[in-house]
Structures are given as C-alpha cells and as structure tokens.
Protein backbone atom coordinates (compact mmCIF):
# COMPACT_ATOMS: atom_id res chain seq x y z
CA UNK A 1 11.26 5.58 -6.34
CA UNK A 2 8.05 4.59 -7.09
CA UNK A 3 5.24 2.99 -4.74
CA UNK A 4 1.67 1.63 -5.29
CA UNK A 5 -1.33 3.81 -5.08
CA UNK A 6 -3.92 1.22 -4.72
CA UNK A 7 -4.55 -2.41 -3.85
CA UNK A 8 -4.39 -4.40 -7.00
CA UNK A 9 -5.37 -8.15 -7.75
CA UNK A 10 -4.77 -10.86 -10.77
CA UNK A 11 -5.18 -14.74 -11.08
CA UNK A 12 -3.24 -17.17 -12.81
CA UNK A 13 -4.49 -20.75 -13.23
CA UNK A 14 -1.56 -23.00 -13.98
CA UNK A 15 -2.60 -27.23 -14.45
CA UNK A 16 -5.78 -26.43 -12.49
CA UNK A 17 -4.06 -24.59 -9.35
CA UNK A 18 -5.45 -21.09 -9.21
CA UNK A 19 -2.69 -18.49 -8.14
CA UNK A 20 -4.19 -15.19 -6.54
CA UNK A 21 -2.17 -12.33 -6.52
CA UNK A 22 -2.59 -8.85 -3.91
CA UNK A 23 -0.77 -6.16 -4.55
CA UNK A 24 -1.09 -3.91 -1.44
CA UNK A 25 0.69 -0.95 -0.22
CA UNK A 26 2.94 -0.93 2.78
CA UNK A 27 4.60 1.73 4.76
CA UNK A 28 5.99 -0.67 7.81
CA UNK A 29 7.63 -4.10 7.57
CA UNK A 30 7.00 -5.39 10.97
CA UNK A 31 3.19 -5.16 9.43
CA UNK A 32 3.77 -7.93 7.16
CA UNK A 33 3.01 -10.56 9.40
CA UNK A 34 -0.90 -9.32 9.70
CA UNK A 35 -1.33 -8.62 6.51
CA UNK A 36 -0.40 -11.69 5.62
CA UNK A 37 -2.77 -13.46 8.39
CA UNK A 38 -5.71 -11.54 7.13
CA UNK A 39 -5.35 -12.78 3.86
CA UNK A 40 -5.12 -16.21 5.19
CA UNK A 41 -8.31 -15.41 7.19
CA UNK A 42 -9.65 -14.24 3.88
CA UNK A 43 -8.96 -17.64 1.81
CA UNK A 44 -9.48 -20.16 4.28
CA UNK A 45 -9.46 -23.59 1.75
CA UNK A 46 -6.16 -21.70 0.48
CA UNK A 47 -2.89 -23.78 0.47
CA UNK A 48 -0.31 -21.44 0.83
CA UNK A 49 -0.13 -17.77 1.12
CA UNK A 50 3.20 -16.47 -0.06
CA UNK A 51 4.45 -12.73 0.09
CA UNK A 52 7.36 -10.36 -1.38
CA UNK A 53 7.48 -7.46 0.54
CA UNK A 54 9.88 -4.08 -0.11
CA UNK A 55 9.85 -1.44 2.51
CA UNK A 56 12.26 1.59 1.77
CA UNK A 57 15.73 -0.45 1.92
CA UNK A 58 14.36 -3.92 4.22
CA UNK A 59 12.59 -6.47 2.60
CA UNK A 60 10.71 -9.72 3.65
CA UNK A 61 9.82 -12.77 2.08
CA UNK A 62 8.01 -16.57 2.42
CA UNK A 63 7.52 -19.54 0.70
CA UNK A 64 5.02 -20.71 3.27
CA UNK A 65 5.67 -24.30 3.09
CA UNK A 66 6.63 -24.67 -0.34
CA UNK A 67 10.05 -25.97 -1.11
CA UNK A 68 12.58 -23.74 -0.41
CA UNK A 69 13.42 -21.08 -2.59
CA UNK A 70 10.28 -21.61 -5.26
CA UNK A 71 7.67 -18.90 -4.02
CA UNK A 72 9.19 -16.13 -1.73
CA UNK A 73 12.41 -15.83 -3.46
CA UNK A 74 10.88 -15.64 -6.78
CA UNK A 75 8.22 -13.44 -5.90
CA UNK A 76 11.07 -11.51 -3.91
CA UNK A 77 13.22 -11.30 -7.05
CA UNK A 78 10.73 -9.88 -9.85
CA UNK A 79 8.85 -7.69 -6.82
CA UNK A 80 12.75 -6.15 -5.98
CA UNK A 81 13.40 -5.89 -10.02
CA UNK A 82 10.58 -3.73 -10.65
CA UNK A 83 11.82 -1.01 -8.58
CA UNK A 84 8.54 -0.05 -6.25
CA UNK A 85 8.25 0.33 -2.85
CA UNK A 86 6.05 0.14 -0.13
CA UNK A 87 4.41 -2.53 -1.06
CA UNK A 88 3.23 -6.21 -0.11
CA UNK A 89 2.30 -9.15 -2.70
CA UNK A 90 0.91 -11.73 -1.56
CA UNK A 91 0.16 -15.00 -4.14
CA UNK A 92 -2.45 -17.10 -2.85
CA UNK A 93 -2.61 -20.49 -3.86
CA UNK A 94 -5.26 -23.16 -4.14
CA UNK A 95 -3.60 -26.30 -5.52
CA UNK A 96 -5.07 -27.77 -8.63
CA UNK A 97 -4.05 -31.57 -8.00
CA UNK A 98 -1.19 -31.54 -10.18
CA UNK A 99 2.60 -31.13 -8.96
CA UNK A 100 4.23 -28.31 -10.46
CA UNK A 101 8.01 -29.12 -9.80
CA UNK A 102 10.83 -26.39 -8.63
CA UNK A 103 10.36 -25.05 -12.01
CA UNK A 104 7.11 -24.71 -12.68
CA UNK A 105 6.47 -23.38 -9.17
CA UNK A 106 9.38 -20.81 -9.10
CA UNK A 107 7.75 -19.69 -12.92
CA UNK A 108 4.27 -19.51 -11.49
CA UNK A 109 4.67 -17.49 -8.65
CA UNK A 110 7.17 -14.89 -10.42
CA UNK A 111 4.50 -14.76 -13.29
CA UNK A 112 2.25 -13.77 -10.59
CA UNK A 113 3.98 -11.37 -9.22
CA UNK A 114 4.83 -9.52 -12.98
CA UNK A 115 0.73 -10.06 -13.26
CA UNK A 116 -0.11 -8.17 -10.93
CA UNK A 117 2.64 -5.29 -11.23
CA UNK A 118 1.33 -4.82 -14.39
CA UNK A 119 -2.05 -3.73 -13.96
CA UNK A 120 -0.41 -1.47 -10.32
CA UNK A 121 -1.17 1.72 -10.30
CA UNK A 122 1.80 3.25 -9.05
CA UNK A 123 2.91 6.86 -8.18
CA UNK A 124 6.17 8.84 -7.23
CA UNK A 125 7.27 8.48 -4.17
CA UNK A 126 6.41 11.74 -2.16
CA UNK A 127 7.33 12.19 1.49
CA UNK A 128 4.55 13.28 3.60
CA UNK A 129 3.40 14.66 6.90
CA UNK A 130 0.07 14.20 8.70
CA UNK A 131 -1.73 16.80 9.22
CA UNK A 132 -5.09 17.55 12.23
CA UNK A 133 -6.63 20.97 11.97
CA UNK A 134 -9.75 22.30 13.29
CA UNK A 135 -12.25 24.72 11.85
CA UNK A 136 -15.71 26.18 12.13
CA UNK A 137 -18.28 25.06 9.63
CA UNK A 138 -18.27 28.25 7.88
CA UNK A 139 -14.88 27.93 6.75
CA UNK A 140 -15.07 23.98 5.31
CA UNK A 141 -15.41 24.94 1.73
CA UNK A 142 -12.61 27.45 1.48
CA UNK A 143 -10.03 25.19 3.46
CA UNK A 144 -11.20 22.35 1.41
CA UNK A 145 -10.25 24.09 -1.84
CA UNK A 146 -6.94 24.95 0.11
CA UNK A 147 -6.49 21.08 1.07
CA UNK A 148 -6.98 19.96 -3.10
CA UNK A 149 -4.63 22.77 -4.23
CA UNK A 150 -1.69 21.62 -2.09
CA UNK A 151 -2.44 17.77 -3.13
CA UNK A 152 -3.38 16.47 0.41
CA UNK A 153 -5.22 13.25 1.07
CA UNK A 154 -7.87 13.24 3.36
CA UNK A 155 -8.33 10.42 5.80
CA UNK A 156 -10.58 11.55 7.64
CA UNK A 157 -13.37 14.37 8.55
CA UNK A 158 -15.03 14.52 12.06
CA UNK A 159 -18.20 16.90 12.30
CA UNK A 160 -19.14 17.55 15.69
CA UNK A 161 -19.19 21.30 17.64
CA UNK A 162 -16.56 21.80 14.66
CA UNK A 163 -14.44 20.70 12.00
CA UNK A 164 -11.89 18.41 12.35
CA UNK A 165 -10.04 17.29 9.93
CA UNK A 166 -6.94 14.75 9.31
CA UNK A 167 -4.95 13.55 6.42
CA UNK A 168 -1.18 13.68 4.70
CA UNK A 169 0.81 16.69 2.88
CA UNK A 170 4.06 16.71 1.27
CA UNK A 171 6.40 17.73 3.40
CA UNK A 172 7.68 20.31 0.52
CA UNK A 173 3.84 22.14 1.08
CA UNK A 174 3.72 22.27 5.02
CA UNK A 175 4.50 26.03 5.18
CA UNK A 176 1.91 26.77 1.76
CA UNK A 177 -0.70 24.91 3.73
CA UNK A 178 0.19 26.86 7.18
CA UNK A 179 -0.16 30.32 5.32
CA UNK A 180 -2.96 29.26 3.57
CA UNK A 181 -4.32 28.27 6.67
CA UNK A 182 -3.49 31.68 8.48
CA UNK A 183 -4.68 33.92 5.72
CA UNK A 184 -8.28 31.99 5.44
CA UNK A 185 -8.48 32.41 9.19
CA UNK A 186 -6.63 35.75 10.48
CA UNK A 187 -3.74 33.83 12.34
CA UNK A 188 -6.13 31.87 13.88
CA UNK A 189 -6.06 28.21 12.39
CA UNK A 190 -2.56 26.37 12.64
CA UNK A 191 -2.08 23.00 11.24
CA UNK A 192 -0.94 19.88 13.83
CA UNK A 193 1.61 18.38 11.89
CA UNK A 194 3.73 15.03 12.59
CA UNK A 195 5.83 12.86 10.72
CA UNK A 196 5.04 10.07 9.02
C-alpha cells in the first residue's frame, strides 16, 4: 500500500473556473472535517471545497453543494483507483462564470484529482511507533547517527537541562533502536514507545 509523503498541489482552469487541488496526508478520518474547514478558511472567495479521502479501509467524500454525484464521487473514484492511502484531496473551486454541466464537472474534478496524484510523492506504507527518549548533551551526536540509521523521523527536539527527543520508527526497528540505545548509554537510556 502506498501513502503520500508530502502535501502536494496542482490547478486546472477549465472555461475560466480555476480548480485547486491539495493533496495532503491523513492518518485519521474523523480529521477530515478540519482539514477541510481550514482550507475553506484558506480560500475564502472559493465556491466549493470538495474532498476524496482514503483512510486504511474507510473512506469519505463531498460534493459540497454541487449536484450530486459530480465532485466527491469522482474525486472518490480516481483517488480509490490509484491505490494510496492516507491521504486527503481536496479540489477547490472558484467558478469561472460558465456552467460546466454533470459532465464537464464530473471530468474536471476527476482530472484534478489524477493532476495532482501525479506530481505525489508517495512512499511504502511502513507501520510505525512513536518514540520519546531523553539524553544528555554529550550523547546527541551519537544517538542522532543511531536515529538516521534505523530511518526514524524526527518531530521534534526539546533542549532544556537535557535532551529530549520525539519522533516515529518502524515498528520492525523498535528492538535495533532499544539496543542501540543501551549500548550508546550502558543500560541507561530506554526508548518510550507507543503506538501509532
């Protein structure tokens, strides 16, 4: 299975109505909702802000007050097709003047959507954990070198008294990075992990 790695954006301009498309990545349906509203926030003189959304094996999807069945589903159709995850498009339109018709609307929106899939990065799908450990400055470098070798992502660093720092690991490296952890340290560094 494959999901994005990055936020990705195309526009379309069909008879003078500009279609915006935002690929973004998405780990929780029930999330939908605001990142939908943010975008809204975000285009203001905006029309309609339609989404396709595929989470694992639940879905979600919204023609936002265009006719039924000519945005969402569409979008819905060509998002499911492609075979990525975790992810939310949105298609932000700003209408041009002209009428489109069931047609032309249900072709714009799903040429959107294949738009902005194609320039996606996307990557395999990889289970992770989060991760929290502490550590005194001294041993930062060497247990960031640790961190890279066992492809983690860092999301965040705190530098206070100490180290602290938090991020995601494959669940198939949680026991490398806890003996990694425990040689660098004498036994006495442990990793905090938690599903995600």
């Amino acid at each position: 299975m494959l999901i994005l790695k990055n936020p990705a954006q195309t526009e379309l301009v069909v008879k003078k109505s500009r279609f915006i498309a935002i690929a973004l990545p998405c780990t929780d349906i029930t999330r939908v909702r605001e990142m939908v509203d943010k975008v809204r926030r975000e285009n203001p003189g905006a029309n309609h802000v339609v989404h396709a959304a595929v989470v694992g094996n639940q879905f979600s999807f919204s023609d936002d007050r265009e006719p039924k069945n000519t945005a969402g589903r569409p979008a819905f159709e060509v998002l499911k097709g492609s075979g990525i995850s975790n992810i939310c498009v949105m298609v932000v339109r700003y209408f041009g003047g002209t009428l489109l018709g069931t047609g032309g609307l249900v072709k714009a929106y799903g040429d959107s959507v294949k738009n902005v899939l194609s320039v996606a990065e996307t990557e395999e799908f990889v289970e992770k954990s989060h991760f929290e450990l502490s550590i005194p400055y001294p041993m930062y470098e060497n247990v960031k070198r640790l961190l890279a070798s066992l492809d983690t992502v860092i999301e965040d660093e705190d530098f206070q008294s100490g180290i602290v720092i938090k991020g995601l690991v494959p669940v198939s490296k949680e026991a490398l990075l806890q003996d990694g952890l425990s040689e660098l340290s004498n036994g006495s560094i442990k990793a905090f992990l938690t599903n995600v």
